[in-house]
N, C-alpha and C. Protein backbone atom coordinates (compact mmCIF):
# COMPACT_ATOMS: atom_id res chain seq x y z
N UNK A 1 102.28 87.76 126.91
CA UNK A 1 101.53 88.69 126.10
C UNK A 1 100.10 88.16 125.97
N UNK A 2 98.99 89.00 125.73
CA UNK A 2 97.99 88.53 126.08
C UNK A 2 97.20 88.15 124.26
N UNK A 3 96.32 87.37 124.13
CA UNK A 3 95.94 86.56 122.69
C UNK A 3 95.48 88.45 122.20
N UNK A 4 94.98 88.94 123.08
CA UNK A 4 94.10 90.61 122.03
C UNK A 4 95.11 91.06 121.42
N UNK A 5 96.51 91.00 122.04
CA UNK A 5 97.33 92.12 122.01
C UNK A 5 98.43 91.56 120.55
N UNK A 6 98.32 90.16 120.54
CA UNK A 6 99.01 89.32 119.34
C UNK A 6 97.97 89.56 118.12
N UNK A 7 96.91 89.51 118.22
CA UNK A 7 95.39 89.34 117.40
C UNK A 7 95.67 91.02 116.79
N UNK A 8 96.43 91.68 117.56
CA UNK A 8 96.03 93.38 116.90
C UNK A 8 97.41 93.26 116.44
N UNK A 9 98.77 92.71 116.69
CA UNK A 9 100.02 93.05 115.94
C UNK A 9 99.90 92.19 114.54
N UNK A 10 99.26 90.90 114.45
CA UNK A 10 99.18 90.74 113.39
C UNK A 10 98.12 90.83 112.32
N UNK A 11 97.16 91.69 113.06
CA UNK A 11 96.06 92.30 111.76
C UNK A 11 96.94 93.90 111.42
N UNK A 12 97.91 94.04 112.49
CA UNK A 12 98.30 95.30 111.76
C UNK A 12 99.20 94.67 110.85
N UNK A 13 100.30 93.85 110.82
CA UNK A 13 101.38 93.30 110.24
C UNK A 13 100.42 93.10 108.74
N UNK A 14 99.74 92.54 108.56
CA UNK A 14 98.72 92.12 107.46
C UNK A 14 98.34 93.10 106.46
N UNK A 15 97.47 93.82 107.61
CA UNK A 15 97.03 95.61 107.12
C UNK A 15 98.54 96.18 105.82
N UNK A 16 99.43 96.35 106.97
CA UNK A 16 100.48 96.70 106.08
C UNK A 16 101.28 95.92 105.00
N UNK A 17 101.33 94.86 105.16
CA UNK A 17 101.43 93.77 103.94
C UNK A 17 100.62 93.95 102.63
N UNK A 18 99.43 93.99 103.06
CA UNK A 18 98.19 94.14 101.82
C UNK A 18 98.07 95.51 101.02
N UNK A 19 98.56 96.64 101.99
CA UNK A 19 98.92 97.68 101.30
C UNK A 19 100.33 98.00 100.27
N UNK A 20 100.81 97.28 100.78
CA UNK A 20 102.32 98.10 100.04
C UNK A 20 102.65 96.08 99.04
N UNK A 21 102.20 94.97 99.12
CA UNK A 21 102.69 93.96 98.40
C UNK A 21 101.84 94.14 97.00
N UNK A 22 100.89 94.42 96.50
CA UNK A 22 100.26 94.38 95.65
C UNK A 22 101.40 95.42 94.69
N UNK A 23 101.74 96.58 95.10
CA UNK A 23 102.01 97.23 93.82
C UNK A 23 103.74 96.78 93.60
N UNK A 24 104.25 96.39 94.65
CA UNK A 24 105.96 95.96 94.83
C UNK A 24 105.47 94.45 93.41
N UNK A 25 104.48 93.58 93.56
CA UNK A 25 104.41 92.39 92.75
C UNK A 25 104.06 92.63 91.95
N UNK A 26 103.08 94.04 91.36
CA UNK A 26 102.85 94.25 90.06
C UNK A 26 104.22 95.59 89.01
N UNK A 27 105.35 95.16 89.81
CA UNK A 27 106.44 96.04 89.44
C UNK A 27 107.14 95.20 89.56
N UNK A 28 107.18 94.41 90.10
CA UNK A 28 108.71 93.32 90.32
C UNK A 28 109.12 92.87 88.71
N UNK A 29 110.25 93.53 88.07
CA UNK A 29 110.74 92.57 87.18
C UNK A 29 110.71 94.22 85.62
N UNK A 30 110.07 94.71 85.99
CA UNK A 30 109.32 95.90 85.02
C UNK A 30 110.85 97.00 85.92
N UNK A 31 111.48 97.81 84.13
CA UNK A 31 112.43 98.88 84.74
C UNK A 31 111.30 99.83 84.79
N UNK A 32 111.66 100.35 86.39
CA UNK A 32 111.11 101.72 86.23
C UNK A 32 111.50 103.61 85.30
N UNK A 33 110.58 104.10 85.08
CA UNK A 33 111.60 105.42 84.46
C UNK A 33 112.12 106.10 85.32
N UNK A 34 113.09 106.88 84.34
CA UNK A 34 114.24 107.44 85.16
C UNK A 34 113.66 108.54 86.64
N UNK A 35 112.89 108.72 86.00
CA UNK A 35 112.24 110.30 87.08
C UNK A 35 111.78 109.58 88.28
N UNK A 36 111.12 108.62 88.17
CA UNK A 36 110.58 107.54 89.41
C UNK A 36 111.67 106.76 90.07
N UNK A 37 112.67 106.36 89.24
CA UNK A 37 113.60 105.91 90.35
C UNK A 37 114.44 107.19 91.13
N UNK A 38 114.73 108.31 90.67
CA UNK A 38 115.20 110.01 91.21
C UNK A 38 114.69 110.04 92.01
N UNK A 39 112.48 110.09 92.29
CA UNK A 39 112.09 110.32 93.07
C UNK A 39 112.54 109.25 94.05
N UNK A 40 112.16 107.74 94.06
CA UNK A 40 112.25 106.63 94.82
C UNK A 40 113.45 107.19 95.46
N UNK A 41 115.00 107.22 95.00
CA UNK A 41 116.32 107.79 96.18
C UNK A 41 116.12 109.17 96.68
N UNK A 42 115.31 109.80 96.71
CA UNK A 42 115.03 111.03 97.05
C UNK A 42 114.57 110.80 98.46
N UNK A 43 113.54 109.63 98.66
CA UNK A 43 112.69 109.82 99.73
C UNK A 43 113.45 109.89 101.38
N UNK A 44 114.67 109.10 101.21
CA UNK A 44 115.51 109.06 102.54
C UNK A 44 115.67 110.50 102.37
N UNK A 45 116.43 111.25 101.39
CA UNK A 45 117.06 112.08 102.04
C UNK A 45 115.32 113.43 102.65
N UNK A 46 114.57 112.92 102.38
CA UNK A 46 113.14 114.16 103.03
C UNK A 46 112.73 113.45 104.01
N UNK A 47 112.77 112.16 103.83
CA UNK A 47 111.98 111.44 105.45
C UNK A 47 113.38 111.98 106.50
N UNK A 48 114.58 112.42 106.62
CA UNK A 48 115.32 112.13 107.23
C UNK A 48 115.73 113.90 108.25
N UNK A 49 114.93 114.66 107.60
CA UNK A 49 114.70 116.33 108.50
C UNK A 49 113.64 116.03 108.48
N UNK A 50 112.57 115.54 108.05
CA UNK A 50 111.29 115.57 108.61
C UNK A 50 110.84 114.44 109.91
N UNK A 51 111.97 113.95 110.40
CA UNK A 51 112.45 113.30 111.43
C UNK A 51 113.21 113.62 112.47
N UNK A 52 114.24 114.36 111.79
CA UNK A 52 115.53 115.18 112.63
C UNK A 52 114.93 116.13 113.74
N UNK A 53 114.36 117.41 112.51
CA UNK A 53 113.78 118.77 112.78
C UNK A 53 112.98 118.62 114.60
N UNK A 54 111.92 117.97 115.16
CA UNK A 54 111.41 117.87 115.95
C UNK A 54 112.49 117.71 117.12
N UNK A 55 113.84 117.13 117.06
CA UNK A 55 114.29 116.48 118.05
C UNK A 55 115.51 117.78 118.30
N UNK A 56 115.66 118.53 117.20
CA UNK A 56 116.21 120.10 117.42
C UNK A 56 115.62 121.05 118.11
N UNK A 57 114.51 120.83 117.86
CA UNK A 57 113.71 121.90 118.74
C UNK A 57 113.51 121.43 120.11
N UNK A 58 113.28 122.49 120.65
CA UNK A 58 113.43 122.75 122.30
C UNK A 58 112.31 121.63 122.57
N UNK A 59 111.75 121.73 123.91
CA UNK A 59 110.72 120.56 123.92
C UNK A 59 109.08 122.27 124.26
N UNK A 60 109.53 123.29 123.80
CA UNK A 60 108.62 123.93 123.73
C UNK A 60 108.59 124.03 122.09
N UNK A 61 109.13 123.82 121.58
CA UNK A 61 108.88 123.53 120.16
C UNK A 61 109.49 124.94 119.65
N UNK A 62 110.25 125.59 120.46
CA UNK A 62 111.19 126.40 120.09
C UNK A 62 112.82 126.41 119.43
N UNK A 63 113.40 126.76 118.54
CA UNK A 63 115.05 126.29 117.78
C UNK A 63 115.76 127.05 119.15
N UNK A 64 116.57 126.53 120.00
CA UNK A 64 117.59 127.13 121.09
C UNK A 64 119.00 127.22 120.20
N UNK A 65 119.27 128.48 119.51
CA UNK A 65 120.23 128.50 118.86
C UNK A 65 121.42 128.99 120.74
N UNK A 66 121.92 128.03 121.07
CA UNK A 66 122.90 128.17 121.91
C UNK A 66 123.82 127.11 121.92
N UNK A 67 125.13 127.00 122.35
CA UNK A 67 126.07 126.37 122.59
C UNK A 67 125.32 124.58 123.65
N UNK A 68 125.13 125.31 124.12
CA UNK A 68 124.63 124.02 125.18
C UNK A 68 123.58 123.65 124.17
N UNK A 69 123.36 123.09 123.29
CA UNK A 69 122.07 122.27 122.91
C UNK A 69 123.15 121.33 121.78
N UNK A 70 122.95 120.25 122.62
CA UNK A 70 123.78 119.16 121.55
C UNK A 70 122.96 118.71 120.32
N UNK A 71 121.67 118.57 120.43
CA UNK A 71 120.64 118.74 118.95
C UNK A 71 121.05 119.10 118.15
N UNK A 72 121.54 120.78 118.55
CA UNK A 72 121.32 121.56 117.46
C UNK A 72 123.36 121.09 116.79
N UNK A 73 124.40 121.15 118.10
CA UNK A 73 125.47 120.65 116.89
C UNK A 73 125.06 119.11 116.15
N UNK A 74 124.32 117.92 116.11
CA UNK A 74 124.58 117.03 115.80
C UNK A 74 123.26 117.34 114.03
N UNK A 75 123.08 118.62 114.40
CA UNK A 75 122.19 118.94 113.24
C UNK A 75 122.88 119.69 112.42
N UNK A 76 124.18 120.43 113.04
CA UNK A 76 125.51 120.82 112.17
C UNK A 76 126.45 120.39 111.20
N UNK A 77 126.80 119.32 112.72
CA UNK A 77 127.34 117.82 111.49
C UNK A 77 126.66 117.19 110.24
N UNK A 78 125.52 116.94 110.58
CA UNK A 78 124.43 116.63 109.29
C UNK A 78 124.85 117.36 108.46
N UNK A 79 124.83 118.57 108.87
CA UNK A 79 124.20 119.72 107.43
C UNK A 79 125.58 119.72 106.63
N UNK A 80 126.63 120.22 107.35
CA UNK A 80 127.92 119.96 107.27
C UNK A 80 128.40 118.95 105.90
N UNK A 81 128.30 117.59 107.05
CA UNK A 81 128.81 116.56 105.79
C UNK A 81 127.67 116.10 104.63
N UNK A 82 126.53 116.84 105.05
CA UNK A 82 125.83 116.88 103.53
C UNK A 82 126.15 117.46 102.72
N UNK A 83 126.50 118.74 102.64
CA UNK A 83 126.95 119.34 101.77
C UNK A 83 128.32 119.17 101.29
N UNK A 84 129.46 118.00 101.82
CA UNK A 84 130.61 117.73 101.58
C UNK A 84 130.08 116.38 100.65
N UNK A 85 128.98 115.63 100.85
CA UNK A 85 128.68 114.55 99.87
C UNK A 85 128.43 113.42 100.98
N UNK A 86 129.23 113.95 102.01
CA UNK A 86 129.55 112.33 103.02
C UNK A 86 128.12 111.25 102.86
N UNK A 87 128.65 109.95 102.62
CA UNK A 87 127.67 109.15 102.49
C UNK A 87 126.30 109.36 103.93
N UNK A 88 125.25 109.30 103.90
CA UNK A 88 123.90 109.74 104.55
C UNK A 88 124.18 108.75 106.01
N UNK A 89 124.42 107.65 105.43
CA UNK A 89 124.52 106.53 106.87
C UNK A 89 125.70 107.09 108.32
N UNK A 90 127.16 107.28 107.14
CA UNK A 90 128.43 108.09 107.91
C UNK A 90 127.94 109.03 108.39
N UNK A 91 126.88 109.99 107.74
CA UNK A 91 126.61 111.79 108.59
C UNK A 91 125.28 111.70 109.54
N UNK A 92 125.20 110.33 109.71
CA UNK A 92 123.94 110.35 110.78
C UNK A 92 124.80 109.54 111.56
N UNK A 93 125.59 108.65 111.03
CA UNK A 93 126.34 108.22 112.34
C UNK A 93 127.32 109.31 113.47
N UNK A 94 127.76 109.71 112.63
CA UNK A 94 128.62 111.23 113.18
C UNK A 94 127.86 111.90 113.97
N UNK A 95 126.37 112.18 113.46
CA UNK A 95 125.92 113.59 114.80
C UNK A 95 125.14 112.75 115.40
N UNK A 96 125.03 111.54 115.38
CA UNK A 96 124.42 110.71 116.38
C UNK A 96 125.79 111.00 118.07
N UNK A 97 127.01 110.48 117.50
CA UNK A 97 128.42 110.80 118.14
C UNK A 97 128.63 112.01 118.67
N UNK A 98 128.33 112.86 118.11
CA UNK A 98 128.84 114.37 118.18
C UNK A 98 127.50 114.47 119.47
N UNK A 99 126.54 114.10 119.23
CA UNK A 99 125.25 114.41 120.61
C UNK A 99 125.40 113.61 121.46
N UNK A 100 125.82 112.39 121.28
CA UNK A 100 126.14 111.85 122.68
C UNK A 100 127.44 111.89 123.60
N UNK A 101 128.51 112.27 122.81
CA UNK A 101 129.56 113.25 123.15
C UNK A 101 129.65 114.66 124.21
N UNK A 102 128.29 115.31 123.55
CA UNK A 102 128.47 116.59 124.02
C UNK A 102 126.85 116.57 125.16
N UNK A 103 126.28 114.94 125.10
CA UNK A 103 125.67 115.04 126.47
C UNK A 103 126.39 114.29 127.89
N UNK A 104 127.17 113.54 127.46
CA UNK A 104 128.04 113.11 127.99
C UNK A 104 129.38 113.68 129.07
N UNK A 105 129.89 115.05 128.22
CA UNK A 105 130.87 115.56 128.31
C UNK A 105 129.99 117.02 128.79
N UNK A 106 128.59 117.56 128.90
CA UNK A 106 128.27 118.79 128.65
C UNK A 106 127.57 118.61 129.90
């Protein structure tokens, strides 16, 4: 690896250190209120379709509601065992399975 290319991973590593350690150390030890910790477990479950969503869509950035698009079942399963409660880790492990299943087998 070349010294520029180490010199830029750890001014970024830093960058992001300096941003997010200051307020984690001026909270460490302090309960937060109730509404802020709600929001805080909230954030997986919105970072986690605003992640998904892109990889459903076609690569024209179109939804292919058809049988042949394993995306769209492993975005079934999601939705599916979300609404049954299934723990978040189990229902991403599942349509992770269910898409490589049905590229596998399809």
């Amino acid at each position: 690896m070349r010294a520029s290319v180490a010199v830029v991973i750890a001014g970024m590593a830093l960058v992001t250190y300096l941003t997010r350690a200051p307020l984690l150390l001026v909270l460490a030890g302090r309960p937060l209120p109730p509404r802020l910790t709600l929001w805080l477990r909230l954030i997986p479950l919105a970072v986690l379709p605003a992640l998904a969503v892109p990889l459903v869509l076609a690569p024209g950035g179109r939804l292919v509601l058809s049988p042949g698009n394993p995306q769209l079942w492993g975005a079934v399963v999601v939705f599916l065992l979300a609404a049954l409660r299934v723990n978040l880790l189990v229902s991403v492990a599942l349509a992770v399975a269910t898409v490589a299943l049905l590229r596998a087998f399809g």
